[in-house]
Protein backbone atom coordinates (compact mmCIF):
# COMPACT_ATOMS: atom_id res chain seq x y z
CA UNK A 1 -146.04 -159.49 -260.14
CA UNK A 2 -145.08 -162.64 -258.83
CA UNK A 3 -144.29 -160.96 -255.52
CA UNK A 4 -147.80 -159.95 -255.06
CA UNK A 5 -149.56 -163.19 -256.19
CA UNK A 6 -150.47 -164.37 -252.54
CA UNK A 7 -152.42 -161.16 -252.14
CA UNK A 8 -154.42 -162.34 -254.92
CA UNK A 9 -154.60 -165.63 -253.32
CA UNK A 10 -156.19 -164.81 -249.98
CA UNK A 11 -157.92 -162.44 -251.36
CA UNK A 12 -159.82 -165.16 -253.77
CA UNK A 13 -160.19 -167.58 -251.08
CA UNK A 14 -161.84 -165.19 -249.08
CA UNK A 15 -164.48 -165.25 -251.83
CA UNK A 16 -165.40 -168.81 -250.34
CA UNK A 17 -165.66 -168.04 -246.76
CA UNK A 18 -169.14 -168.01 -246.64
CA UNK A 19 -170.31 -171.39 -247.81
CA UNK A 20 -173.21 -174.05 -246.34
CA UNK A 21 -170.17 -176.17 -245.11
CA UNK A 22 -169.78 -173.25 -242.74
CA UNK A 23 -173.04 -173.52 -241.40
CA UNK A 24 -172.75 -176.95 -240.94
CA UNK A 25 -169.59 -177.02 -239.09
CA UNK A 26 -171.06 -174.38 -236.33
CA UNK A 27 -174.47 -175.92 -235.98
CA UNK A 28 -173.26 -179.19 -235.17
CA UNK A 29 -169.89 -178.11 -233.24
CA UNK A 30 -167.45 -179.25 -235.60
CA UNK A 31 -165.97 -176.05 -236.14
CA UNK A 32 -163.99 -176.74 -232.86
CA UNK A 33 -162.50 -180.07 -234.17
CA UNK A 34 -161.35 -177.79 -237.18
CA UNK A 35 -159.55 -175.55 -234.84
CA UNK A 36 -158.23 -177.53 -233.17
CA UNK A 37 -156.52 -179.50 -235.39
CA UNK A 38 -155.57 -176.32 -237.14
CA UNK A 39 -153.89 -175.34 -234.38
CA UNK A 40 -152.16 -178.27 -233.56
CA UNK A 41 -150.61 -178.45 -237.03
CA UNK A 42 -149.50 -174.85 -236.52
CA UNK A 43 -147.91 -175.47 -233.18
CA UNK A 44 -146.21 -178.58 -234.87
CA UNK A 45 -145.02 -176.80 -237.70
CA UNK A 46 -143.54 -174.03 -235.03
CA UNK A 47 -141.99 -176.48 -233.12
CA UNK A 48 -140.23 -178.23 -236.07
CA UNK A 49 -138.97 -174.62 -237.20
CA UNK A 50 -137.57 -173.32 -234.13
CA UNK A 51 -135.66 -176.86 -233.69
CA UNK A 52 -134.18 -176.59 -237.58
CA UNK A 53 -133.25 -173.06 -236.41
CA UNK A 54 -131.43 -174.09 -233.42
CA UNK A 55 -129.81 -177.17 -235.26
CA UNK A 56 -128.69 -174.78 -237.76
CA UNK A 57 -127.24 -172.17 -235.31
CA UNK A 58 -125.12 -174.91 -233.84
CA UNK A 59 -123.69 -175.99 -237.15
CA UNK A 60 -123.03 -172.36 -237.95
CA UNK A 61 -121.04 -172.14 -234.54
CA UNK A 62 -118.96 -174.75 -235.31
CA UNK A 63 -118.25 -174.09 -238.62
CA UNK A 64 -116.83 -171.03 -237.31
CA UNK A 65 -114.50 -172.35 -234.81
């Protein structure tokens, strides 16, 4: 059950997608801001996991040797 509880998570917090904070955000252009900075937390958090993945593919190569 446990495996399937973020189903039930997104699922819920798709109950809220439709609020007055939504219409607020696209009349007065904000929703771009929110993007944006969604985005650049994504990219960030991308960036930091393909450069733990590299620093641990190094260690792993010379552990080996």
């Amino acid at each position: 059950m446990r495996k399937y509880s973020w189903i039930v998570m997104l699922v819920s917090l798709s109950a809220f997608a439709q609020t007055a904070t939504d219409d607020f955000f696209y009349s007065s252009g904000k929703i771009y801001v929110v993007i944006a900075v969604l985005v650049i937390i994504f990219v960030g958090l991308m960036l930091y996991l393909i450069r733990l993945d590299r620093k641990i593919t190094k260690l792993e190569k010379q552990n080996e040797a």
